[in-house]
C-alpha atoms as a PDB file:
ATOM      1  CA  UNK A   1      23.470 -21.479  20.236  1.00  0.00           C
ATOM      2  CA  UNK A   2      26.549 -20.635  18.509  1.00  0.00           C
ATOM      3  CA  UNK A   3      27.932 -17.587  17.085  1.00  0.00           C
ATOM      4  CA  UNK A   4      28.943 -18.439  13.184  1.00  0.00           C
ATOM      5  CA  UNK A   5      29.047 -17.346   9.693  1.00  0.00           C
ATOM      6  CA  UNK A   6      27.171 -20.512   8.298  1.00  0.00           C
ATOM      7  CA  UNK A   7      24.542 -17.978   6.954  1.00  0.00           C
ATOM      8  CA  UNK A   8      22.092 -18.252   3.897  1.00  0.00           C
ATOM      9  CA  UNK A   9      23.779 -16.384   0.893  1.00  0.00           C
ATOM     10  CA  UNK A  10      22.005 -13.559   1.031  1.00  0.00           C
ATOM     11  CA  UNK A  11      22.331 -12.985   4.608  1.00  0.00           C
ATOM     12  CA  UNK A  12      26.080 -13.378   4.435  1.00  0.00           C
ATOM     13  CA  UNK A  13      26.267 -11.071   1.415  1.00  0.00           C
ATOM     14  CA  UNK A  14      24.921  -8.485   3.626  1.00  0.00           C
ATOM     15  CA  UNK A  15      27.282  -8.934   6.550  1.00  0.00           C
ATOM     16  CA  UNK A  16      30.219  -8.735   3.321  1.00  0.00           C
ATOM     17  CA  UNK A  17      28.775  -5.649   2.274  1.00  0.00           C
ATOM     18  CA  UNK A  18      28.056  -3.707   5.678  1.00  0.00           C
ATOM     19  CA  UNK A  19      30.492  -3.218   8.587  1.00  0.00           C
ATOM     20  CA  UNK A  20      28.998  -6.683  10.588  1.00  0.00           C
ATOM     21  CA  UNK A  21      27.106  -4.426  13.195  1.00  0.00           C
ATOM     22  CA  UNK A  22      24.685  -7.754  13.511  1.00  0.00           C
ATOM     23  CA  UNK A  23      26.408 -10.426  15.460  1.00  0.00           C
ATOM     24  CA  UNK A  24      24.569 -13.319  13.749  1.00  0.00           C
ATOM     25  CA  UNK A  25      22.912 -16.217  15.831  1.00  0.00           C
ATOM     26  CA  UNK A  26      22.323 -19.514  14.509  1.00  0.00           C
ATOM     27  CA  UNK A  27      22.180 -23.474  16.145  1.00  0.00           C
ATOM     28  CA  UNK A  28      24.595 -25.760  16.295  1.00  0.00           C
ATOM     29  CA  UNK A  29      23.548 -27.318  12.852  1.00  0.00           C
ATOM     30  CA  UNK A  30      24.040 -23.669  11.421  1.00  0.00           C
ATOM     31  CA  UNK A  31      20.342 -23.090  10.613  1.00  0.00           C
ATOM     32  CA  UNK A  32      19.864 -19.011  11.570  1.00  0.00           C
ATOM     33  CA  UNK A  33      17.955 -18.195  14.564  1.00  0.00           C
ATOM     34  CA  UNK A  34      17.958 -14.344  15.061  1.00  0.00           C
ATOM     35  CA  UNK A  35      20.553 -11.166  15.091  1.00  0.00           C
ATOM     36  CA  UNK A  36      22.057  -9.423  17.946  1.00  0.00           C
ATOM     37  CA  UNK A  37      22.546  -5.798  17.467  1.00  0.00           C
ATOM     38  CA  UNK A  38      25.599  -3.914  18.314  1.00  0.00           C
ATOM     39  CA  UNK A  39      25.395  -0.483  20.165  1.00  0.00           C
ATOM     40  CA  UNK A  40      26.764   1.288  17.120  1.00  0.00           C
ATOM     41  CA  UNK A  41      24.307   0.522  14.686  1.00  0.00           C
ATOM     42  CA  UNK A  42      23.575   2.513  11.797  1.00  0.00           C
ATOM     43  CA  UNK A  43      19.916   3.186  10.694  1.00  0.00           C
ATOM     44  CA  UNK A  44      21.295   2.333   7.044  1.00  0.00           C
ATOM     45  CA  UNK A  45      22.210  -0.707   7.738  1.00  0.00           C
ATOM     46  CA  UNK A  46      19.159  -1.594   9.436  1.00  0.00           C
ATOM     47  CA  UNK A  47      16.948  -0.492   6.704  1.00  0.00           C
ATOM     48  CA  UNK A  48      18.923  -2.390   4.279  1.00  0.00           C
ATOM     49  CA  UNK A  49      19.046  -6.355   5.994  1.00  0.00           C
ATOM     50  CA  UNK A  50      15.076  -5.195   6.717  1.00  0.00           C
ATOM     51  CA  UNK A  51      14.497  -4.789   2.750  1.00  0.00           C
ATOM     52  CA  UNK A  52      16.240  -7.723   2.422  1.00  0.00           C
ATOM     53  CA  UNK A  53      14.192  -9.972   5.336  1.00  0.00           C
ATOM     54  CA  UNK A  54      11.593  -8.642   3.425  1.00  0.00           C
ATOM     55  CA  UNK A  55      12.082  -9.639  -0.102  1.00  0.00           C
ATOM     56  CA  UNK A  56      13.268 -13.121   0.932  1.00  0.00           C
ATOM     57  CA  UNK A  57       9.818 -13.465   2.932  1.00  0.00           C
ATOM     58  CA  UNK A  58       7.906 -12.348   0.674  1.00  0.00           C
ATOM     59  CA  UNK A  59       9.286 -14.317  -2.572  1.00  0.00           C
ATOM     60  CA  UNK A  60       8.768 -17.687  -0.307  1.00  0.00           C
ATOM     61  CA  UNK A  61       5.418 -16.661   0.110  1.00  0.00           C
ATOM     62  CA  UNK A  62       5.018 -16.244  -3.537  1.00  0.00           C
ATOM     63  CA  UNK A  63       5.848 -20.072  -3.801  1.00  0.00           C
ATOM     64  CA  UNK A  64       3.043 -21.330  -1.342  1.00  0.00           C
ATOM     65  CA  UNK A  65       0.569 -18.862  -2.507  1.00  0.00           C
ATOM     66  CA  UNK A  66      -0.793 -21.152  -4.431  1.00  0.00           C
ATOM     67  CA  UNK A  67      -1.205 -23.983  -1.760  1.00  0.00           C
ATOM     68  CA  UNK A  68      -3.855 -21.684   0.396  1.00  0.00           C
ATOM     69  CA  UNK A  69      -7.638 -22.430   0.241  1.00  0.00           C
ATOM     70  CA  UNK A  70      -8.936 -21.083  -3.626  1.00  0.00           C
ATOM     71  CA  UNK A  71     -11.964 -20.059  -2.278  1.00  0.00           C
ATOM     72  CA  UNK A  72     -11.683 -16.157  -1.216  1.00  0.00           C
ATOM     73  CA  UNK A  73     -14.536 -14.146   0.718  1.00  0.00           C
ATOM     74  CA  UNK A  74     -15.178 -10.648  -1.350  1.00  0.00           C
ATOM     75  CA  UNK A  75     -14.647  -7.867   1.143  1.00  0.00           C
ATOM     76  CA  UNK A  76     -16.667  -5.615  -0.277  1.00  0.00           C
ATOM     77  CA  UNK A  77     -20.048  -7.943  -1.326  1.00  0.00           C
ATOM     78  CA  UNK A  78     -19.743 -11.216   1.342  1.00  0.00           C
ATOM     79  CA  UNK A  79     -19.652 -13.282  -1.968  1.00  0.00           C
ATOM     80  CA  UNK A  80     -17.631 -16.333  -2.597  1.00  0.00           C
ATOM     81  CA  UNK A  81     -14.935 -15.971  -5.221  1.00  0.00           C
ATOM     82  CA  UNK A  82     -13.614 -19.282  -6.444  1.00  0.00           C
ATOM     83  CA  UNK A  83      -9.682 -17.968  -7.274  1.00  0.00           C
ATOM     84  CA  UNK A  84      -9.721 -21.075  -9.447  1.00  0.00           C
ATOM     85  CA  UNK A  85     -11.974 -19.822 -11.726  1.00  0.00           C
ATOM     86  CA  UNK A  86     -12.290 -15.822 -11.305  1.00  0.00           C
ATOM     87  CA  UNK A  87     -10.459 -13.002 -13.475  1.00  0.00           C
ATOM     88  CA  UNK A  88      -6.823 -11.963 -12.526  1.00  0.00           C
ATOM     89  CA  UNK A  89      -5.021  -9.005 -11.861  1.00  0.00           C
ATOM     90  CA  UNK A  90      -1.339  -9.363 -11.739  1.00  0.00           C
ATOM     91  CA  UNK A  91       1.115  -7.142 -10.866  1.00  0.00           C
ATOM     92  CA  UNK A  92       4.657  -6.520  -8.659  1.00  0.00           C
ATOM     93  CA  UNK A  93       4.930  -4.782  -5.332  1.00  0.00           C
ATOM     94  CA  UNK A  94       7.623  -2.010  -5.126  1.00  0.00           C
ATOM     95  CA  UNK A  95       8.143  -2.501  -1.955  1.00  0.00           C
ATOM     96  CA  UNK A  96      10.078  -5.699  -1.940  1.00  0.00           C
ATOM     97  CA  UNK A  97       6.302  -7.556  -1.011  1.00  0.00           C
ATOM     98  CA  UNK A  98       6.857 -10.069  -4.533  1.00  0.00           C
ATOM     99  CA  UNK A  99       3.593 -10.667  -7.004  1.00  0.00           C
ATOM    100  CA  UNK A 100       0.664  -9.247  -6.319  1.00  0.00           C
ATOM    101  CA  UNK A 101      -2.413 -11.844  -7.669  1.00  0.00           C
ATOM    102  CA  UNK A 102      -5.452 -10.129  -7.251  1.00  0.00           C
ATOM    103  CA  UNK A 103      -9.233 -11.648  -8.131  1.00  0.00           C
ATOM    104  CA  UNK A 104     -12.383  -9.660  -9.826  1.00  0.00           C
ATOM    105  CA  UNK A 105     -15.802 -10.944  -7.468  1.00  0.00           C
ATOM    106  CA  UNK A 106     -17.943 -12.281 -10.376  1.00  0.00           C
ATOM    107  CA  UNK A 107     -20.673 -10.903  -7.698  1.00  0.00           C
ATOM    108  CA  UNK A 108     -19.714  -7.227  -7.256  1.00  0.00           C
ATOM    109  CA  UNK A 109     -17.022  -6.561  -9.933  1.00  0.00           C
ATOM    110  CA  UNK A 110     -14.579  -5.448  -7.207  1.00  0.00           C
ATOM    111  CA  UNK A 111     -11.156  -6.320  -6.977  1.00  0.00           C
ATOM    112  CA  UNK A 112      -9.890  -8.120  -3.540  1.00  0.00           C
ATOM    113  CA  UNK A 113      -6.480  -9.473  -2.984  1.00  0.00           C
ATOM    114  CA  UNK A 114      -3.508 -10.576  -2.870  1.00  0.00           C
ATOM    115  CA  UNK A 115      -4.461 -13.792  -0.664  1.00  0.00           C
ATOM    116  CA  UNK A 116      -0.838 -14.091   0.672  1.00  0.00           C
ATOM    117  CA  UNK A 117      -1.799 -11.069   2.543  1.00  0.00           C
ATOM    118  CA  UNK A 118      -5.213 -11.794   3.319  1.00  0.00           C
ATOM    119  CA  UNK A 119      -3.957 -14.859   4.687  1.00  0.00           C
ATOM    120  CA  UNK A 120      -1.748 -12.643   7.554  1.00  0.00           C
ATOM    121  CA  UNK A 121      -2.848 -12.839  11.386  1.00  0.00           C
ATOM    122  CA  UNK A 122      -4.038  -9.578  12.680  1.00  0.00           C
ATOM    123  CA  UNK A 123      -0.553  -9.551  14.399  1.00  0.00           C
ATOM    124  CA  UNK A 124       1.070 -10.239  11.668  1.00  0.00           C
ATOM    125  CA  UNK A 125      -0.173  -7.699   9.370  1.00  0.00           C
ATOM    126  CA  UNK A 126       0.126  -4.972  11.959  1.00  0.00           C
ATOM    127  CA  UNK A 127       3.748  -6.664  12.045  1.00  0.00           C
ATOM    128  CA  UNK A 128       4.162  -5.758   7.816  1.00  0.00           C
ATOM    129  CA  UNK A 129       3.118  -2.251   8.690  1.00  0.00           C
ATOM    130  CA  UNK A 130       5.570  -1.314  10.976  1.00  0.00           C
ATOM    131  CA  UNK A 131       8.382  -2.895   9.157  1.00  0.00           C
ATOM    132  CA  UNK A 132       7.183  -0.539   5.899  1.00  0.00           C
ATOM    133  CA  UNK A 133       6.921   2.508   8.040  1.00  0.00           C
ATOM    134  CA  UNK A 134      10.485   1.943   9.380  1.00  0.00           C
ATOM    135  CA  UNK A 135      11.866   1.796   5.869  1.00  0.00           C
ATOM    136  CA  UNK A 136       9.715   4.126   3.929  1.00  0.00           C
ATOM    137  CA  UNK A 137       8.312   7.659   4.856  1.00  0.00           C
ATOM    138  CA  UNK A 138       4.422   8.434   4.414  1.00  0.00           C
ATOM    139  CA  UNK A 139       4.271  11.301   2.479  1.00  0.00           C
ATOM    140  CA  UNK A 140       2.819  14.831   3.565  1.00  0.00           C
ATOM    141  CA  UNK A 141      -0.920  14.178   2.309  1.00  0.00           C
ATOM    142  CA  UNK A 142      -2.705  17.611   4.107  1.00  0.00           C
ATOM    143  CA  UNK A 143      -3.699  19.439   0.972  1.00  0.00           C
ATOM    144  CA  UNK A 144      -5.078  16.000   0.136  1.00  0.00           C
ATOM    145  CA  UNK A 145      -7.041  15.550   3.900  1.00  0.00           C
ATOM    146  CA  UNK A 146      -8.113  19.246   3.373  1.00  0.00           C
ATOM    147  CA  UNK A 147      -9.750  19.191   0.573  1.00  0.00           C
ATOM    148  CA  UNK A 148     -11.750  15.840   1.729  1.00  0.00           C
ATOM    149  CA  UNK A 149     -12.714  17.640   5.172  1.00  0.00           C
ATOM    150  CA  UNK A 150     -14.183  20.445   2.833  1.00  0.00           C
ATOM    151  CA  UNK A 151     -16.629  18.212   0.880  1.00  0.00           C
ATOM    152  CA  UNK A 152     -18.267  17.690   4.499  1.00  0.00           C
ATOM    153  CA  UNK A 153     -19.065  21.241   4.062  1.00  0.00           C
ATOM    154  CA  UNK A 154     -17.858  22.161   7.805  1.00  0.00           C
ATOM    155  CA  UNK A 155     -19.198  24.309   9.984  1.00  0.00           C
ATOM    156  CA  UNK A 156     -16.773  25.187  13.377  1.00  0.00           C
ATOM    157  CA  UNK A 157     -19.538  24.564  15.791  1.00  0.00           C
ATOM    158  CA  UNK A 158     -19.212  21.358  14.665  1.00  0.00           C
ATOM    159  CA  UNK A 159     -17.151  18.339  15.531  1.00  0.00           C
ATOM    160  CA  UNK A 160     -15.449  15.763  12.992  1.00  0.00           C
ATOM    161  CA  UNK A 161     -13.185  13.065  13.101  1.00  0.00           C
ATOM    162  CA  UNK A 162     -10.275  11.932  10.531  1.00  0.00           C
ATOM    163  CA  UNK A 163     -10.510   8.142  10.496  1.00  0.00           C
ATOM    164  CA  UNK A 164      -6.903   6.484  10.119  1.00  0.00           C
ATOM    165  CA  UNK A 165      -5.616   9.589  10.199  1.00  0.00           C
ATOM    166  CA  UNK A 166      -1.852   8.491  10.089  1.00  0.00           C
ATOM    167  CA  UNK A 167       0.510  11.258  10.450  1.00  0.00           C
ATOM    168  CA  UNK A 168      -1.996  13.252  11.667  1.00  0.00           C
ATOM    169  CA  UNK A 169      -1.128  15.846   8.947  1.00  0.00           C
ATOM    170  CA  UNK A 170      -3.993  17.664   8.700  1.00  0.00           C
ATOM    171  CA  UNK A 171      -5.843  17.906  12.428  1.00  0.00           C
ATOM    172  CA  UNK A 172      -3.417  20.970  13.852  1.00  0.00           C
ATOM    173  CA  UNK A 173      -3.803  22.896  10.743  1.00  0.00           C
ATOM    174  CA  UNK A 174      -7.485  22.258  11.124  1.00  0.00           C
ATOM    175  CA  UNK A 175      -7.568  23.275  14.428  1.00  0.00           C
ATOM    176  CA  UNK A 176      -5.606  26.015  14.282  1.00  0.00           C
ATOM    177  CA  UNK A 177      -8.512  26.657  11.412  1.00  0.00           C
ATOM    178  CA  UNK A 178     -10.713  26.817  14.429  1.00  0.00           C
ATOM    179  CA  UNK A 179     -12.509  23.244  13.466  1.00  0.00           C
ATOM    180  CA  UNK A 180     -12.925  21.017  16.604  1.00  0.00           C
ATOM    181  CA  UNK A 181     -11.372  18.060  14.177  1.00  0.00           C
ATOM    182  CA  UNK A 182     -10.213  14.797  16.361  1.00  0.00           C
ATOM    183  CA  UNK A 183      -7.924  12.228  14.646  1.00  0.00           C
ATOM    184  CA  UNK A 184      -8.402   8.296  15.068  1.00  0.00           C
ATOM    185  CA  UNK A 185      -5.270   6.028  14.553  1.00  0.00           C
ATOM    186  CA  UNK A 186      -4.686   2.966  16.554  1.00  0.00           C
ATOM    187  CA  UNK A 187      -0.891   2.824  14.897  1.00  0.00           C
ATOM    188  CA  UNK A 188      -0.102   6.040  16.355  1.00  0.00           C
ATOM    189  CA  UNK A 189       3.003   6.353  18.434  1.00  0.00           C
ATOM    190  CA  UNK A 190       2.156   7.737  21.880  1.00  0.00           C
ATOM    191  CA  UNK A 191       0.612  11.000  21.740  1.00  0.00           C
ATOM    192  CA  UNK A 192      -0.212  13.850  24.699  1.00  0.00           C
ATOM    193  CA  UNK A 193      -2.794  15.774  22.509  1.00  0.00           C
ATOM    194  CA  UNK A 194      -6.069  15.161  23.475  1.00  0.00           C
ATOM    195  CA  UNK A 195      -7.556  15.528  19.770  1.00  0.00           C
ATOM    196  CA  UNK A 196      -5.330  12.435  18.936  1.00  0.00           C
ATOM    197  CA  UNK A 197      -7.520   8.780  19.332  1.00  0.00           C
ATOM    198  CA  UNK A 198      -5.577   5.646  19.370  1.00  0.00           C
ATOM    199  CA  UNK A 199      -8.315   3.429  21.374  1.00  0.00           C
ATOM    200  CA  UNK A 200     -11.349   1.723  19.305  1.00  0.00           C
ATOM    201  CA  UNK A 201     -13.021   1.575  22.959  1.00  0.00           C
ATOM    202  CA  UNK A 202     -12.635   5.242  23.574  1.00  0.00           C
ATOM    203  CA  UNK A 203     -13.627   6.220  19.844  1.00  0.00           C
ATOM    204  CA  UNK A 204     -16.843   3.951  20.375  1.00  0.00           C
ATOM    205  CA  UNK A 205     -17.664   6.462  23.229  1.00  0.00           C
ATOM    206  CA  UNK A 206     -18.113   9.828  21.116  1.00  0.00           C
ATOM    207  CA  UNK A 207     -20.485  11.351  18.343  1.00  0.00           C
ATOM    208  CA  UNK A 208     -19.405  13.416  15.227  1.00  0.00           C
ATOM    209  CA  UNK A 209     -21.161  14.983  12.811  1.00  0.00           C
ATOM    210  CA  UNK A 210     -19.057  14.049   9.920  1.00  0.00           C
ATOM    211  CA  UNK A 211     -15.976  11.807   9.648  1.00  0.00           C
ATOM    212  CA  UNK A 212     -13.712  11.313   6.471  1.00  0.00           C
ATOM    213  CA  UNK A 213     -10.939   9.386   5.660  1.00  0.00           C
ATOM    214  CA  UNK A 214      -7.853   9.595   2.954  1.00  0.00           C
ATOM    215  CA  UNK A 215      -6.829   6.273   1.197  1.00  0.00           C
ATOM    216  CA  UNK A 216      -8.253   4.353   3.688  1.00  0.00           C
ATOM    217  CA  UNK A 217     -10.709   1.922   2.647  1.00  0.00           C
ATOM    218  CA  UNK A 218      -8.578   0.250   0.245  1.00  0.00           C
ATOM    219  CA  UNK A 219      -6.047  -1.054   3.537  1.00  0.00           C
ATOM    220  CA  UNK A 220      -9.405  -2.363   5.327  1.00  0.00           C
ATOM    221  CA  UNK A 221      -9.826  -6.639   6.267  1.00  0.00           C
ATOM    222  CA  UNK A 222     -13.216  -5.853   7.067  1.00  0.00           C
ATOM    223  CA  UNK A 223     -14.257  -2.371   5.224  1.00  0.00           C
ATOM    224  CA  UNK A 224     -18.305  -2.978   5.572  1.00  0.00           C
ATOM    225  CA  UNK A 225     -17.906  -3.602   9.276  1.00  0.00           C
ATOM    226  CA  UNK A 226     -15.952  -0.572   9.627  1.00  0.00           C
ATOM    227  CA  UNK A 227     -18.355   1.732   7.653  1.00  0.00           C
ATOM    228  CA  UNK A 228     -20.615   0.423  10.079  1.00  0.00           C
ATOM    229  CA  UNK A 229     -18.388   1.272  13.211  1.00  0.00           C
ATOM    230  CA  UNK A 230     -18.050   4.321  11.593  1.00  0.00           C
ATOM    231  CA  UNK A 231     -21.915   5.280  11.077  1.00  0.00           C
ATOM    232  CA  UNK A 232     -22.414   4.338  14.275  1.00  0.00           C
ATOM    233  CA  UNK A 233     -20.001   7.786  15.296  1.00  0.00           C
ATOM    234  CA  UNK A 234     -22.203   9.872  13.565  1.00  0.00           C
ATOM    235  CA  UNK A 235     -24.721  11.963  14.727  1.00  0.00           C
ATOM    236  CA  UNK A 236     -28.657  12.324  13.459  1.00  0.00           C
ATOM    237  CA  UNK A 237     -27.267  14.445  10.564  1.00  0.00           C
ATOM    238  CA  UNK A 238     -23.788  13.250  10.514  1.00  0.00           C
ATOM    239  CA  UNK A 239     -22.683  12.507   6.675  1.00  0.00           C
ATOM    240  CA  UNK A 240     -18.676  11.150   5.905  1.00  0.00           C
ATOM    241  CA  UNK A 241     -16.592  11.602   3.100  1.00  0.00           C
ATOM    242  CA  UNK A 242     -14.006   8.864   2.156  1.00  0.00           C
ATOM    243  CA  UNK A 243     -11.762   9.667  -0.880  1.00  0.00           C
ATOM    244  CA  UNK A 244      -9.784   7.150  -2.852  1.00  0.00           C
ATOM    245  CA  UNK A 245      -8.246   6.670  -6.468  1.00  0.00           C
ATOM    246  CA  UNK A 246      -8.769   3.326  -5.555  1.00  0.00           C
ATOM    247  CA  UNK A 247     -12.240   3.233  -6.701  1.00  0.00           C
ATOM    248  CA  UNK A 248     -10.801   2.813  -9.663  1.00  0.00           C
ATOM    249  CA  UNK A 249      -8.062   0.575 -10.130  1.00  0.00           C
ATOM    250  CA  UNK A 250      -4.972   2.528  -9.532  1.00  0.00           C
ATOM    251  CA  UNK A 251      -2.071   2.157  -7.368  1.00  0.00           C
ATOM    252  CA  UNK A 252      -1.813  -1.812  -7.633  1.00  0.00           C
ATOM    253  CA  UNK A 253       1.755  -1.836  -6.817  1.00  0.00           C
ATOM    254  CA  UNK A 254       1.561  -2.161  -3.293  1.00  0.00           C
ATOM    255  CA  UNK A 255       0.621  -5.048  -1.217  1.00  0.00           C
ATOM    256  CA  UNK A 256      -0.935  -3.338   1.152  1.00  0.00           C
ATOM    257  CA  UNK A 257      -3.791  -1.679  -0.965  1.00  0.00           C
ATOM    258  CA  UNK A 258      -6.466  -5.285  -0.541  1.00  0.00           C
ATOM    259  CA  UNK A 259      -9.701  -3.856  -2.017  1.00  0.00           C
ATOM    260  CA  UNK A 260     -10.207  -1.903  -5.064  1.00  0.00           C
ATOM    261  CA  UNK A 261     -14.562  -1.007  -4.980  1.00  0.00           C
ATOM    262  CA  UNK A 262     -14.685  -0.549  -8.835  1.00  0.00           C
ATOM    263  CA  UNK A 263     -17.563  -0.028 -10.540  1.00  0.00           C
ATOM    264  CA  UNK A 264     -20.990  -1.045  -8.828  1.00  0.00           C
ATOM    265  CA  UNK A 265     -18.649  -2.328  -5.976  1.00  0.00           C
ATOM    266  CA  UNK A 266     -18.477   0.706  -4.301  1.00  0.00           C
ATOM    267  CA  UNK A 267     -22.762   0.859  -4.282  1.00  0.00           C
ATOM    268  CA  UNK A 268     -22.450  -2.713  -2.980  1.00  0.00           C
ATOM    269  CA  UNK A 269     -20.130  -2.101  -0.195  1.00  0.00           C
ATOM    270  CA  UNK A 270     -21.858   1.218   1.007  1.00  0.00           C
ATOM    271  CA  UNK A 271     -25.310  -0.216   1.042  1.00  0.00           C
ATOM    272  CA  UNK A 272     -23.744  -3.394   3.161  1.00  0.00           C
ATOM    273  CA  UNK A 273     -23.159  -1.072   5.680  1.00  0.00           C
ATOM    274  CA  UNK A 274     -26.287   1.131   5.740  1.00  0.00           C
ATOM    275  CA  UNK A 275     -24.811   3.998   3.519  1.00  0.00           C
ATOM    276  CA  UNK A 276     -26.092   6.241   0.889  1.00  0.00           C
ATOM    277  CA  UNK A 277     -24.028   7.822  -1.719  1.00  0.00           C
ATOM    278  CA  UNK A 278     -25.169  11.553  -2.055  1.00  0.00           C
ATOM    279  CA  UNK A 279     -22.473  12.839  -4.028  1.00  0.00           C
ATOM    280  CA  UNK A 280     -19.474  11.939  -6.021  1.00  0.00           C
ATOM    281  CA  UNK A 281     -16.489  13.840  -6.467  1.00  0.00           C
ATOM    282  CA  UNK A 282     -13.953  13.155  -9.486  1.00  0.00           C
ATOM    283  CA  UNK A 283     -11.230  15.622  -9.866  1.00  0.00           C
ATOM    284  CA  UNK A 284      -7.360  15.881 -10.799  1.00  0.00           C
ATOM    285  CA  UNK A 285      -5.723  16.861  -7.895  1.00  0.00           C
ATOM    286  CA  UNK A 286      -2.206  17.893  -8.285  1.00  0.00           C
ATOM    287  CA  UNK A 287      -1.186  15.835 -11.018  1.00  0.00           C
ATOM    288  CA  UNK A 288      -3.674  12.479  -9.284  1.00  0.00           C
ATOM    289  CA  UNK A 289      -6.933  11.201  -9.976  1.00  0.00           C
ATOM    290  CA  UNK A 290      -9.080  12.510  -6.583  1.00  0.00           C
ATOM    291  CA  UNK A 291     -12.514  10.422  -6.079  1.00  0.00           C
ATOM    292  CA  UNK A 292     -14.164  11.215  -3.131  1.00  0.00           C
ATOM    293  CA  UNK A 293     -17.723   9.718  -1.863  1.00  0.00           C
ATOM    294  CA  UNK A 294     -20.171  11.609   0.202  1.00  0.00           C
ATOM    295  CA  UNK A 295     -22.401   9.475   2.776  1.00  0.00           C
ATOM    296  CA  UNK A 296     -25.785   9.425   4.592  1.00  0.00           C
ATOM    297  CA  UNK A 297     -26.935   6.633   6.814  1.00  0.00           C
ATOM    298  CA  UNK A 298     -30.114   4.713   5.377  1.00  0.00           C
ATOM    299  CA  UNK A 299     -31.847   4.995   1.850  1.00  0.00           C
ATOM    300  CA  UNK A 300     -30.826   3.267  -1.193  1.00  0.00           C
ATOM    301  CA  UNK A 301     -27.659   4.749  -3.112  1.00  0.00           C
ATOM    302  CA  UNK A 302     -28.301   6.830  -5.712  1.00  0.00           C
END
């Protein structure tokens, strides 16, 4: 290895335009192999080559998206959707992720896509996550995990659970409510409080008599097998409340949103995993379209 300014052009315009606090590393033939980071490294700087890692990714991606296998499994029905053949959905990600092709099931109606991230590892996806977070701040959504908690129609005897909670906005205001609330999120940085979940094995241990969630469902690989996870949690009488706009389809501009249950999707997807709709809740919520779906185990949907 060799230390060298034989860098791609948009790598080297970044090094022109920033105060070199990479040391670029790259083999003999010049072909780039990684960065070594200097001890006064600026956060800015960081963010910036990360957007721009990022968009160059992303935009190769965009050129072999087309090579991957045209026959796409419906997350929300189990269907086969030929991409060949099915209805598309095309938009652009803000976040530097390139075109976003997304396919309508002919089964269920729903939405599912884009392959290209479909197509990521388990590792790797988790790997797109933390590169977003380190760039872009979640926003403040407690009013928003509030007013989902509510439609359980609490009671402080009671104990609930905030399914990829996130930040973990909500569950100390909650508490402090006097609600024994418990937050699961296996992202979560390492955290004392003992209301605060970040093992699946530990979650699989415990019972709750309601569990919601706040733009969740539309991030899920697998969201009927974790519905199912999730009724198992719940106790005899346990119900859950999961709230999305992305029922309907809204908020297409990110990569990371995979499943849009439009329509009869939603039905489909609940019933898959032994759900019944009780109650839906369709609101403007300061300034947003709120949708919110209220769940029993068992029966048909409604």
């Amino acid at each position: 290895l060799i230390y060298t300014e034989r860098l791609e052009e948009d790598i080297k315009d970044f090094f022109d335009n920033s105060k070199h606090h990479y040391i670029p590393v790259v083999f003999s033939d010049g072909r780039f192999y990684q960065f070594i980071e200097r001890s006064d490294l600026q956060n800015d700087d960081r963010k910036l080559l990360q957007r721009r890692q990022i968009a160059k990714r992303w935009k190769t991606y965009d050129k072999l998206e087309d090579t991957l296998d045209s026959k796409l499994k419906c997350l929300l029905c189990g269907e086969t959707i030929d991409c060949n053949q099915a209805q598309q959905k095309v938009s652009m990600c803000i976040f530097y992720g390139g075109r976003l092709t997304r396919y309508v099931c002919p089964h269920c109606g729903g939405i599912i896509g884009p392959r290209k991230m479909l197509h990521l590892s388990a590792k790797e996806l988790d790997e797109e996550y933390r590169q977003h977070y380190f760039i872009f701040q979640e926003g403040d959504t407690t009013e928003d995990e509030i007013y989902t908690f509510q439609q359980l129609h609490p009671q402080k005897e009671k104990k609930y659970l905030n399914y990829g909670c996130g930040g973990a906005w909500s569950i100390q205001e909650l508490r402090n409510m006097g609600f024994d609330v418990y937050g699961y999120e296996p992202y979560a940085n390492e955290s004392h409080d003992p209301w605060i979940i970040t093992e699946r094995a530990q979650l699989a241990t415990m019972k709750f008599d309601g569990i919601f969630s706040n733009n969740l469902l539309e991030h899920l690989t697998e969201p009927v097998k974790e519905l199912k996870f999730m009724a198992s949690l719940l106790s005899e009488k346990g119900i859950m409340a999961h709230a999305t706009p992305c029922y309907e389809y809204l908020y297409e501009y990110t990569r990371f949103h995979l499943c849009f249950p439009v329509g009869k999707a939603s039905k489909i997807m609940f019933e898959q995993a032994g759900l019944q709709i009780i109650e839906k809740i369709e609101r403007q919520f300061h300034g947003d379209r709120y949708l919110c779906c209220v769940l029993k185990k068992g029966g048909n949907n409604v």
